[in-house]
C-alpha atoms as a PDB file:
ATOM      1  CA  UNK A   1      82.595 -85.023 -43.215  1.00  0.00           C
ATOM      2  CA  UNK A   2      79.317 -87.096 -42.814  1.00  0.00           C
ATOM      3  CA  UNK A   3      79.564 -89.734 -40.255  1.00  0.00           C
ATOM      4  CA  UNK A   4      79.161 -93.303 -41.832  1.00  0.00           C
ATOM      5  CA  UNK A   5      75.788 -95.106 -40.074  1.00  0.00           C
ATOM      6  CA  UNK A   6      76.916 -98.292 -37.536  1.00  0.00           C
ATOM      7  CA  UNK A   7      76.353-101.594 -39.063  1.00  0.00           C
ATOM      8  CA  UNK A   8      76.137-104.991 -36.802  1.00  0.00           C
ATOM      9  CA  UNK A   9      76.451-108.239 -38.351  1.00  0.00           C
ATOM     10  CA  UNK A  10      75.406-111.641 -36.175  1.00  0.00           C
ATOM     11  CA  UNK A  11      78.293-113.376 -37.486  1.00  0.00           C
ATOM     12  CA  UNK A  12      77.677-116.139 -35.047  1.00  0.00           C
ATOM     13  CA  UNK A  13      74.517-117.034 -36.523  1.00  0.00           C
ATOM     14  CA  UNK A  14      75.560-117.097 -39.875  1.00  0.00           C
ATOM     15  CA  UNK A  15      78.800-119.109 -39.194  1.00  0.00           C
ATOM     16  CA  UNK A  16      76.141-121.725 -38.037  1.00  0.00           C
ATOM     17  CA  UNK A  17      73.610-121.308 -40.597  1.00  0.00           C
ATOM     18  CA  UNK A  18      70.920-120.724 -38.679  1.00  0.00           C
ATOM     19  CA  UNK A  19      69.266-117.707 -39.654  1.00  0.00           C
ATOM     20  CA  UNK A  20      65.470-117.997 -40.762  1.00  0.00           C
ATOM     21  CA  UNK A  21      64.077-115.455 -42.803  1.00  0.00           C
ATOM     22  CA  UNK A  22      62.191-114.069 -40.708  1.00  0.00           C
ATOM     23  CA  UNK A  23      65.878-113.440 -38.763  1.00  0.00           C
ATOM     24  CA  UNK A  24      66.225-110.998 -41.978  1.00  0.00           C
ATOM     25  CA  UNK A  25      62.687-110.127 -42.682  1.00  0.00           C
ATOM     26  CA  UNK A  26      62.808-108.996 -38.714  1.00  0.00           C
ATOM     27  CA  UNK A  27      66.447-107.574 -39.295  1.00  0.00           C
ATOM     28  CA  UNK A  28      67.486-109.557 -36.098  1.00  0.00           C
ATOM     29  CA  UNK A  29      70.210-110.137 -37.946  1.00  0.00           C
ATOM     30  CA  UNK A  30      71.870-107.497 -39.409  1.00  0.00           C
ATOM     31  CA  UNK A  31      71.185-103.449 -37.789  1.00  0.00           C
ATOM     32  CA  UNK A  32      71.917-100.363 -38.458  1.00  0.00           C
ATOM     33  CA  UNK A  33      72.823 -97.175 -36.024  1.00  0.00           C
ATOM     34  CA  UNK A  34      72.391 -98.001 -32.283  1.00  0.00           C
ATOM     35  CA  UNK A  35      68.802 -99.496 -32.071  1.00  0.00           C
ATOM     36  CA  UNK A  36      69.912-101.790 -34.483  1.00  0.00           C
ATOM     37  CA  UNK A  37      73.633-103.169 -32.629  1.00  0.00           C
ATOM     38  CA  UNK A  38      70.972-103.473 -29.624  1.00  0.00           C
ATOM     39  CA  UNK A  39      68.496-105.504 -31.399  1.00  0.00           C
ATOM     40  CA  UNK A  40      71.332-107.771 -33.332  1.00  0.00           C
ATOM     41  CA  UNK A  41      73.509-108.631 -29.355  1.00  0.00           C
ATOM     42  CA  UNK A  42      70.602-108.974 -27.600  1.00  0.00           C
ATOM     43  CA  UNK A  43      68.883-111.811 -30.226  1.00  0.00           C
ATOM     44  CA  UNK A  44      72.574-112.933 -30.593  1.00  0.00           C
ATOM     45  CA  UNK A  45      73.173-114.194 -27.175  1.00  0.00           C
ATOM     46  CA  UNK A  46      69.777-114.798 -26.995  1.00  0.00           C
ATOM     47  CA  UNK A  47      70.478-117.895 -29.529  1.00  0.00           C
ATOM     48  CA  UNK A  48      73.653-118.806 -28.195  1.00  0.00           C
ATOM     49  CA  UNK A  49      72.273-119.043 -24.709  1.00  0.00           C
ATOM     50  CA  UNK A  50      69.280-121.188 -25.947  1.00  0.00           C
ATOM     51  CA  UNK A  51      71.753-123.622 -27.752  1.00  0.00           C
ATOM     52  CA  UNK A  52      72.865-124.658 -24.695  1.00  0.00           C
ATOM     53  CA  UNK A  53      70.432-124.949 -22.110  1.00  0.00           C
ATOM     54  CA  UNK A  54      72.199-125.298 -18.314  1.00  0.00           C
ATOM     55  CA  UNK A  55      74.085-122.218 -16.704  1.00  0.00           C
ATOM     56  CA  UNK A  56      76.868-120.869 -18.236  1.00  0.00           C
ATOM     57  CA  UNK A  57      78.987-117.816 -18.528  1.00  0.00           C
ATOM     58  CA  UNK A  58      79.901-116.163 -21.560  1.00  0.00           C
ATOM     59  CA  UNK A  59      83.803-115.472 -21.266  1.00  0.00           C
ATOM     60  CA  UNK A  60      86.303-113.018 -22.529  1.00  0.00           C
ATOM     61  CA  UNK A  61      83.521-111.032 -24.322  1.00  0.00           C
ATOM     62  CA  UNK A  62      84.587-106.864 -25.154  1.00  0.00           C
ATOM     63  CA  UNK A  63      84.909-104.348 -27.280  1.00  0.00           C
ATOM     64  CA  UNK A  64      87.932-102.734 -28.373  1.00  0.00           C
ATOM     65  CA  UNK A  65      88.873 -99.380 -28.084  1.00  0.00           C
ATOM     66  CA  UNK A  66      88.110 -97.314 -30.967  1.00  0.00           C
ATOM     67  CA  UNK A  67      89.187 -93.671 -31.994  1.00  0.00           C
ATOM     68  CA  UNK A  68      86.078 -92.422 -31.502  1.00  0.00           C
ATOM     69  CA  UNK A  69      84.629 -92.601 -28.158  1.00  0.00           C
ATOM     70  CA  UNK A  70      81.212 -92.333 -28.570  1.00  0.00           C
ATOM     71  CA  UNK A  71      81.135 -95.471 -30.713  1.00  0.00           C
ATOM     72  CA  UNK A  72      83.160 -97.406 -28.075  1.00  0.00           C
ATOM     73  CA  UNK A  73      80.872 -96.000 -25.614  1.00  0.00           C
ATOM     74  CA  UNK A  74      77.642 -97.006 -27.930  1.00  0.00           C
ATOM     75  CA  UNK A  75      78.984-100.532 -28.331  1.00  0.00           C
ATOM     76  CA  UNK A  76      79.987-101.188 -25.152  1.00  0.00           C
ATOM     77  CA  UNK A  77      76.434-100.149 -23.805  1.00  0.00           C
ATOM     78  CA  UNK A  78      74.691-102.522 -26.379  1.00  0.00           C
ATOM     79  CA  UNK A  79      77.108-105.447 -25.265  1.00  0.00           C
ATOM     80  CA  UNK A  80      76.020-104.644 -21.693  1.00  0.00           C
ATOM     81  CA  UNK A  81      72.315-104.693 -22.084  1.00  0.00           C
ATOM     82  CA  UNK A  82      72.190-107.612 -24.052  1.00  0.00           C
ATOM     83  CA  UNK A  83      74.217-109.612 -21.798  1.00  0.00           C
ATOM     84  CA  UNK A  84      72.148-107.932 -18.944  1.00  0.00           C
ATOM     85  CA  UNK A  85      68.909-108.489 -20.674  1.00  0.00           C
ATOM     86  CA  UNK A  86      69.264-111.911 -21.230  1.00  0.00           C
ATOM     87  CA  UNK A  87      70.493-112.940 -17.643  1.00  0.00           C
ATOM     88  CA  UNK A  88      73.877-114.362 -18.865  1.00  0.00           C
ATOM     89  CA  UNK A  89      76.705-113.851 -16.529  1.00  0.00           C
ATOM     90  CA  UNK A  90      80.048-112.684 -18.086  1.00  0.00           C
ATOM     91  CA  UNK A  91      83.984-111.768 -17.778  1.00  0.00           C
ATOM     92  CA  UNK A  92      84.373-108.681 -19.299  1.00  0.00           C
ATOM     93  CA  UNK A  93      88.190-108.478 -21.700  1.00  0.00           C
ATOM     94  CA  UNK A  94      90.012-107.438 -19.941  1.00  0.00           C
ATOM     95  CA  UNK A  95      92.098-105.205 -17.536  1.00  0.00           C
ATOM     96  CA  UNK A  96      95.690-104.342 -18.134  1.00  0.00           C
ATOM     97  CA  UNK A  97      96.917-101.521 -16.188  1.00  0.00           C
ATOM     98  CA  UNK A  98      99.673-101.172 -18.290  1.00  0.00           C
ATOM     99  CA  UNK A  99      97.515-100.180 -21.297  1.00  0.00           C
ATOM    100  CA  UNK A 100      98.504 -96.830 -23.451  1.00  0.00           C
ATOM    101  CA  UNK A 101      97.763 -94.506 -26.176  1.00  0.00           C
ATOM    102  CA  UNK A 102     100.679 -95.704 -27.924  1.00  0.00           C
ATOM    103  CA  UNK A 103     101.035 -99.726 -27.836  1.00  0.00           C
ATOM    104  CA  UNK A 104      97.024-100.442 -26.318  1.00  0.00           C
ATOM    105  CA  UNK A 105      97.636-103.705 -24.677  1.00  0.00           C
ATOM    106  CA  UNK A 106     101.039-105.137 -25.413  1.00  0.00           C
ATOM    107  CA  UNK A 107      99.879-107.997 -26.424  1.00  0.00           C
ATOM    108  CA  UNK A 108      98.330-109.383 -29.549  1.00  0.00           C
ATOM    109  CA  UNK A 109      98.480-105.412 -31.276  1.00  0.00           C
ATOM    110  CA  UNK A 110      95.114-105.820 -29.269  1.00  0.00           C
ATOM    111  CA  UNK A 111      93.642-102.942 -27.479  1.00  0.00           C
ATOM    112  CA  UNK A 112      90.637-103.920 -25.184  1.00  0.00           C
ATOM    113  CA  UNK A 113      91.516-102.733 -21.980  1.00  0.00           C
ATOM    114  CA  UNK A 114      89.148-101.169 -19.257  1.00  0.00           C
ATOM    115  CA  UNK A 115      91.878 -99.083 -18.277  1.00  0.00           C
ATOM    116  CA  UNK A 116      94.825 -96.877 -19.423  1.00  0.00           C
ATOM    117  CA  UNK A 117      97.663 -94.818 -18.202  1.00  0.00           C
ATOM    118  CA  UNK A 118      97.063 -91.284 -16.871  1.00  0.00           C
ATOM    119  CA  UNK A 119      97.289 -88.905 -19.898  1.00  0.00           C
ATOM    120  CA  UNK A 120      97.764 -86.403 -18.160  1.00  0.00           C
ATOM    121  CA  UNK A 121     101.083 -87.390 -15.828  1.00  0.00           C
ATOM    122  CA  UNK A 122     104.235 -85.992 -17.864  1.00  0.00           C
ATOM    123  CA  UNK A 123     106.724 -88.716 -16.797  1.00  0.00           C
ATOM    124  CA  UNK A 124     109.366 -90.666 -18.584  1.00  0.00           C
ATOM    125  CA  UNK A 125     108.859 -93.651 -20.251  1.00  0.00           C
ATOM    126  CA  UNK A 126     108.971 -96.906 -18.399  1.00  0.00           C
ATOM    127  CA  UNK A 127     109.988-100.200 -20.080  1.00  0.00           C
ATOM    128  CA  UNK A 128     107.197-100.953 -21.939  1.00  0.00           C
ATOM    129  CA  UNK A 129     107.481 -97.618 -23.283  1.00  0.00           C
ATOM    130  CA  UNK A 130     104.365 -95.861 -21.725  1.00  0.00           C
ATOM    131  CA  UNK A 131     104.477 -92.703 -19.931  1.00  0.00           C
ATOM    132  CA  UNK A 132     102.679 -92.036 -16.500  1.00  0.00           C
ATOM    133  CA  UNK A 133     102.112 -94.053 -13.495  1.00  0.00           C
ATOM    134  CA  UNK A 134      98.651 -94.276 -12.566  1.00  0.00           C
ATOM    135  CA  UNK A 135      96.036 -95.762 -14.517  1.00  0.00           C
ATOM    136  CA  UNK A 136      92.286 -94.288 -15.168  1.00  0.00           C
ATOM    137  CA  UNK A 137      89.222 -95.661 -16.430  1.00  0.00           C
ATOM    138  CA  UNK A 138      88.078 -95.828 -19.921  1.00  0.00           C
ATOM    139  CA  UNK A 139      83.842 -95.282 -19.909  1.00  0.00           C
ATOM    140  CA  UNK A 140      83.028 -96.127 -16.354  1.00  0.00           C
ATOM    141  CA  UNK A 141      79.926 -94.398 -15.969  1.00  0.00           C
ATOM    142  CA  UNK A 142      79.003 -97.957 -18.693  1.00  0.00           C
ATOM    143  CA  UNK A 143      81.235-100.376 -17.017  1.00  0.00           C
ATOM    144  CA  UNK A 144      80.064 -99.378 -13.298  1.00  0.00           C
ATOM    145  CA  UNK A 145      76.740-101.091 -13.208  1.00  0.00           C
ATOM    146  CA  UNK A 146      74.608-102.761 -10.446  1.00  0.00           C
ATOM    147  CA  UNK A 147      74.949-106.057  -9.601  1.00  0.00           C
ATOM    148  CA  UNK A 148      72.405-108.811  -8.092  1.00  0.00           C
ATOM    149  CA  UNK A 149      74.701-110.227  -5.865  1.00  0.00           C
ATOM    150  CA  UNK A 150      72.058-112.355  -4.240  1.00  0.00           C
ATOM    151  CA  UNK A 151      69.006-113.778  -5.147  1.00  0.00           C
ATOM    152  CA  UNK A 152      65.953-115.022  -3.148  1.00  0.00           C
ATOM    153  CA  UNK A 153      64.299-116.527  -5.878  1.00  0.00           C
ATOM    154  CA  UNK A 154      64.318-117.251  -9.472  1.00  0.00           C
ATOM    155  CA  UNK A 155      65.655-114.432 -11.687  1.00  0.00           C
ATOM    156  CA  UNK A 156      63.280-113.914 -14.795  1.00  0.00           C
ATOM    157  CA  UNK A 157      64.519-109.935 -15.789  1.00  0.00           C
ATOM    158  CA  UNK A 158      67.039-107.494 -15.759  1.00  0.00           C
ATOM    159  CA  UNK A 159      67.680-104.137 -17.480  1.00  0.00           C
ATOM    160  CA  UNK A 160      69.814-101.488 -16.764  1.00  0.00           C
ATOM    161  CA  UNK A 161      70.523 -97.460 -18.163  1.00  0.00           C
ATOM    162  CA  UNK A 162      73.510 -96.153 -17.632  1.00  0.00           C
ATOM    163  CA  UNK A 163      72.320 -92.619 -19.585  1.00  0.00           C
ATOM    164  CA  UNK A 164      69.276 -92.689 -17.018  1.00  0.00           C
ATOM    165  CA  UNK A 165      70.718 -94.404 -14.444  1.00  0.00           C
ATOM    166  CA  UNK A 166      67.594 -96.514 -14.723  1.00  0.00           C
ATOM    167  CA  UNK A 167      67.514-100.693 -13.276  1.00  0.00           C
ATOM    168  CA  UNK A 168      64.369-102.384 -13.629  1.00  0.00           C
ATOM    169  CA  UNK A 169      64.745-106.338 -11.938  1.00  0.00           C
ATOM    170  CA  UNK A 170      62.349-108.784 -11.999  1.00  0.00           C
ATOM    171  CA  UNK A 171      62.180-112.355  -9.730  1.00  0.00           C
ATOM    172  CA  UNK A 172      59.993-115.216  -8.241  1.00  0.00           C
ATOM    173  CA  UNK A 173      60.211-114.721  -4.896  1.00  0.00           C
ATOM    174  CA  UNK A 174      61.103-118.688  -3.638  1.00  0.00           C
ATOM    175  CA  UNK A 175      58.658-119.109  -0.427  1.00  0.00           C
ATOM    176  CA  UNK A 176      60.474-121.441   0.989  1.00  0.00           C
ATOM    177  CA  UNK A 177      64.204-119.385   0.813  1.00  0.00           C
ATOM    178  CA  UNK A 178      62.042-116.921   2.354  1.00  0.00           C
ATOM    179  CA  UNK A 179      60.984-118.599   5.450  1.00  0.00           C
ATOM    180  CA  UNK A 180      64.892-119.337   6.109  1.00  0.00           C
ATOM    181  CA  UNK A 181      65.346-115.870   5.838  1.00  0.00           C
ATOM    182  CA  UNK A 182      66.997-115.189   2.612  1.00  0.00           C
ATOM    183  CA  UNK A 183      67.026-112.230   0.871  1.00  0.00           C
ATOM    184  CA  UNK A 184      67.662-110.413  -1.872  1.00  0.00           C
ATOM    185  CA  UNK A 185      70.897-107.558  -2.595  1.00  0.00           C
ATOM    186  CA  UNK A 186      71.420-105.627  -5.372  1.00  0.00           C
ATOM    187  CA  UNK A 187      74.463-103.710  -4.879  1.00  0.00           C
ATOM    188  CA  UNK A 188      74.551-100.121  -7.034  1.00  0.00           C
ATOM    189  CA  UNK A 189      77.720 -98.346  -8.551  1.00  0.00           C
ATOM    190  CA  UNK A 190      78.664 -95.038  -7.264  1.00  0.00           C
ATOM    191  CA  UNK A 191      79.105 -93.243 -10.125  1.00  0.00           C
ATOM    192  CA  UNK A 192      75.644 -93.647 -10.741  1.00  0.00           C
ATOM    193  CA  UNK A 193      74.391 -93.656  -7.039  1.00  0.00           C
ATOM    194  CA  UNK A 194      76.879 -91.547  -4.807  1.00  0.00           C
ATOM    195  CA  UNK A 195      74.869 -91.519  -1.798  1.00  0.00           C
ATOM    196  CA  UNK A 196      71.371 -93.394  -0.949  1.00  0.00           C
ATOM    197  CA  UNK A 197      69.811 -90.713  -0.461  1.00  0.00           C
ATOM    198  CA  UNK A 198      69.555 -90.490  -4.021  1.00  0.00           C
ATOM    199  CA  UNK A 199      68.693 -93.491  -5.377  1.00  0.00           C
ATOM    200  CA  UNK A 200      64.682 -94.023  -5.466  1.00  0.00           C
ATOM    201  CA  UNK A 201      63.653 -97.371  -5.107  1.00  0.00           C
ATOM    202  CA  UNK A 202      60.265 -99.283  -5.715  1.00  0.00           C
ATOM    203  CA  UNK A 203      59.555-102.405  -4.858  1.00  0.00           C
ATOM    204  CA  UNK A 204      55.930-104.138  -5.778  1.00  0.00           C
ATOM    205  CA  UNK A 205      55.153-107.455  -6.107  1.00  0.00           C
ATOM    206  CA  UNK A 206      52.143-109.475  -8.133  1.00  0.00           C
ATOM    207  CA  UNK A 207      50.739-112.204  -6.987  1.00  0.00           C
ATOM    208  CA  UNK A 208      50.510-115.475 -10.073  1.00  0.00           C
ATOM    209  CA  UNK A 209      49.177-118.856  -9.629  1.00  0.00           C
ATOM    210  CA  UNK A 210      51.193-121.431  -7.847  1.00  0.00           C
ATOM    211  CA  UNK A 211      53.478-123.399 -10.898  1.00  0.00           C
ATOM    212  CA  UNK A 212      51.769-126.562  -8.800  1.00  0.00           C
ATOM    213  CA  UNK A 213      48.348-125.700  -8.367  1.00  0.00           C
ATOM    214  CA  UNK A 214      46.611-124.147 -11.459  1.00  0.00           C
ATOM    215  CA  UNK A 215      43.713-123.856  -9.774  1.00  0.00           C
ATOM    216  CA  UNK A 216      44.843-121.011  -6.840  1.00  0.00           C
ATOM    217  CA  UNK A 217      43.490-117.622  -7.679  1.00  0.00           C
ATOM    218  CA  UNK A 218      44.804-114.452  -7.333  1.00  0.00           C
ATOM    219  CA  UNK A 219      44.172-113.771  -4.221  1.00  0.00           C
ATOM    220  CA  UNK A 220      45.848-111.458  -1.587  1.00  0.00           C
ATOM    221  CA  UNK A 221      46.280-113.939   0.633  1.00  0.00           C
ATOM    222  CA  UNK A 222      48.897-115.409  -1.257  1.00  0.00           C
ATOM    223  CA  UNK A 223      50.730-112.061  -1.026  1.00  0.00           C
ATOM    224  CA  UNK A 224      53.861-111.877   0.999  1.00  0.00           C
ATOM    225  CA  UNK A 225      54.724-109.257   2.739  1.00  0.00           C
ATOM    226  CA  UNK A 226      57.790-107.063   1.389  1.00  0.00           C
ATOM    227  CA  UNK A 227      60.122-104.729   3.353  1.00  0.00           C
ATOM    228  CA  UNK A 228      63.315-103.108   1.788  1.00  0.00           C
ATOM    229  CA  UNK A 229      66.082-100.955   2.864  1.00  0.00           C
ATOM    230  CA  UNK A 230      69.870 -98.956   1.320  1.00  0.00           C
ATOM    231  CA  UNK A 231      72.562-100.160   3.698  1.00  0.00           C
ATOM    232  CA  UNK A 232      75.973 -99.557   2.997  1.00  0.00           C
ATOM    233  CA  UNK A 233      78.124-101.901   1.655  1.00  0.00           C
ATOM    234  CA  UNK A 234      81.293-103.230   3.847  1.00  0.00           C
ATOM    235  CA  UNK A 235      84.588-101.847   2.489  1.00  0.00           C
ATOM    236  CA  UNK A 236      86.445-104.285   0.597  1.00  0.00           C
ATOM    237  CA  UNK A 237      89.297-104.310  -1.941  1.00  0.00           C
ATOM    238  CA  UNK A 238      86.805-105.387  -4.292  1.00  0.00           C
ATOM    239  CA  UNK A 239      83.788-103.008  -3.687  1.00  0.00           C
ATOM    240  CA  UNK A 240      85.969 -99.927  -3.225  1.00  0.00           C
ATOM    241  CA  UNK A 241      87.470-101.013  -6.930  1.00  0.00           C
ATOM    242  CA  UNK A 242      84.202-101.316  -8.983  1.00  0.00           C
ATOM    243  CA  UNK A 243      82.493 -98.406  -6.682  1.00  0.00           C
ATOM    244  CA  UNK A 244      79.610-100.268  -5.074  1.00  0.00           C
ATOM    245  CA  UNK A 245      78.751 -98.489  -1.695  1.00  0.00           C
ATOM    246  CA  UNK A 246      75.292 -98.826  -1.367  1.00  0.00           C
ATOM    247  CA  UNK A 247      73.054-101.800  -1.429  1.00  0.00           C
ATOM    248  CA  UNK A 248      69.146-102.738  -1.729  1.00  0.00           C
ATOM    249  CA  UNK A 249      68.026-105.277   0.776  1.00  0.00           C
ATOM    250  CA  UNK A 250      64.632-106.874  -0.068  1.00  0.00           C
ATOM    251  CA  UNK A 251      62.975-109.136   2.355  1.00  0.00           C
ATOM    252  CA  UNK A 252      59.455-111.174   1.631  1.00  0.00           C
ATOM    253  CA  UNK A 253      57.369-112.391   4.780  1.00  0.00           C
ATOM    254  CA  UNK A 254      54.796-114.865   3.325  1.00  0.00           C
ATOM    255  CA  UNK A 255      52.124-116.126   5.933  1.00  0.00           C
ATOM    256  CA  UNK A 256      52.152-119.075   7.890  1.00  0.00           C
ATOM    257  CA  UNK A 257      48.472-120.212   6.887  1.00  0.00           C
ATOM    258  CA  UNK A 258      48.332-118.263   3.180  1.00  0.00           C
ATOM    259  CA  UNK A 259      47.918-120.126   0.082  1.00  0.00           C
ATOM    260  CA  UNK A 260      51.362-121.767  -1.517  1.00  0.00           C
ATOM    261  CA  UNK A 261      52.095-119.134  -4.147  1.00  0.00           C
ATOM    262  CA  UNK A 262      54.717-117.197  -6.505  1.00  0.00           C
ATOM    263  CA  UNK A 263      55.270-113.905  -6.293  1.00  0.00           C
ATOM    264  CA  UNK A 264      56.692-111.672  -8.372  1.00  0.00           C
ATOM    265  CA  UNK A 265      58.733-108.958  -7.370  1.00  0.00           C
ATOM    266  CA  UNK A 266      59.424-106.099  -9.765  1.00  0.00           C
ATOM    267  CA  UNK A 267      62.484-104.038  -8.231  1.00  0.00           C
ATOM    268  CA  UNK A 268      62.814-100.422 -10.104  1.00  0.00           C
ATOM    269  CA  UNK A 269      65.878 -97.861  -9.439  1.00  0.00           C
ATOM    270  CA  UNK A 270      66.420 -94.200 -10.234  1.00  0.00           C
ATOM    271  CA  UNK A 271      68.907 -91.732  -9.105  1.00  0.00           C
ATOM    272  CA  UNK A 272      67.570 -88.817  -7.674  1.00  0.00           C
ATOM    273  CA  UNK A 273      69.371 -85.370  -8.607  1.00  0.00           C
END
């Protein structure tokens, strides 16, 4: 039986009658197969995040599980990039660990969950009517991704891979944070990392005139210094849950007499192996 293509709708944009024709012309719109789901989240929140301009965090945003994994998996990666892509922090719906096959989430006849009971466990039935007693993860070689936990600076990109295991991060290093000794952690799933010694990192920076003086070239002397290093990450209930064991440490040493400046710091990952 052929397999029908994937069509994405912005529904959000068209509920607000907002789309341009170029929005068609462009298809930013409306997409078909995966590039196109891609294209259509990523210009998506990309409007919704520029209708309101201050912080904010998109909530209760998922997918839900579908009969066919690798169109759950598919959507769930676009979701993730374009949230990713377009620096928007987010609460994932939703995890119920008493999620099954037969009645999804109990709740709603919804069936969004992050995790499910063990398949695999032949028990009886408890009182919700699900068998087995531990739960397991749905996708979480997607889910499991790395997280800028802090920032010395002023975020300006982010993408991740979870088929390469790929992060590419971009930020203005802040001078000042960095003569109070601030720095910068991205902490990295291990499902995608298990050990440092295989995750490759690459840090360079570039130097750009100083936001107040236009005038500054691009000199070297406006260069900080940058030193990074994997450390391990402190066991916690919360790490050991979402996997993240190792961590990137980046640490910018501008000089005393050197020209005020911005840096920017490109931060690439790949897993080794």
């Amino acid at each position: 039986k052929q397999r029908k293509p994937m069509v994405t709708v912005d529904t959000c944009k068209f509920a607000h009658r907002s789309v341009t024709l170029s929005d068609i012309v462009f298809l930013r719109v409306i997409g078909i197969g995966t590039g196109g789901a891609h294209r259509v989240y990523f210009n998506s929140l990309k409007y919704i995040r520029s209708t309101f301009p201050r912080p904010c965090v998109v909530t209760e945003i998922g997918v839900p599980n579908v009969k066919n994994e690798r169109d759950h998996e598919l959507l769930v990666e676009a979701h993730m990039r374009a949230l990713e892509r377009n620096l928007l922090s987010f609460a994932w719906w939703h995890y119920a660990p008493h999620n099954c096959a037969q009645h999804g989430d109990h709740w709603n006849d919804e069936n969004f969950s992050i995790v499910t009971r063990s398949r695999s466990e032949r028990v009886e039935q408890d009182d919700r009517g699900c068998g087995g007693s531990s739960v397991a993860w749905r996708i979480e070689r997607i889910l499991a991704r790395p997280v800028v936990s802090r920032v010395a600076g002023t975020p300006t990109s982010f993408s991740f891979s979870s088929t390469t295991s790929s992060l590419h991060f971009e930020y203005f290093a802040s001078q000042r944070l960095a003569l109070r000794g601030c720095e910068t952690v991205i902490e990295l799933p291990q499902v995608h990392y298990p050990t440092a010694e295989q995750a490759a990192v690459d840090v360079e920076h570039v130097s750009v005139p100083s936001r107040k003086t236009h005038r500054q070239s691009r000199s070297a002397r406006g260069l900080p210094e940058i030193e990074h290093a994997l450390c391990s990450v402190p066991i916690s209930a919360t790490n050991a849950t979402l996997g993240m064991l190792v961590a990137v440490h980046i640490k910018c040493h501008f000089a005393a007499d050197g020209m005020e400046s911005d840096a920017l710091v490109r931060v690439s990952v790949s897993r080794l192996g």
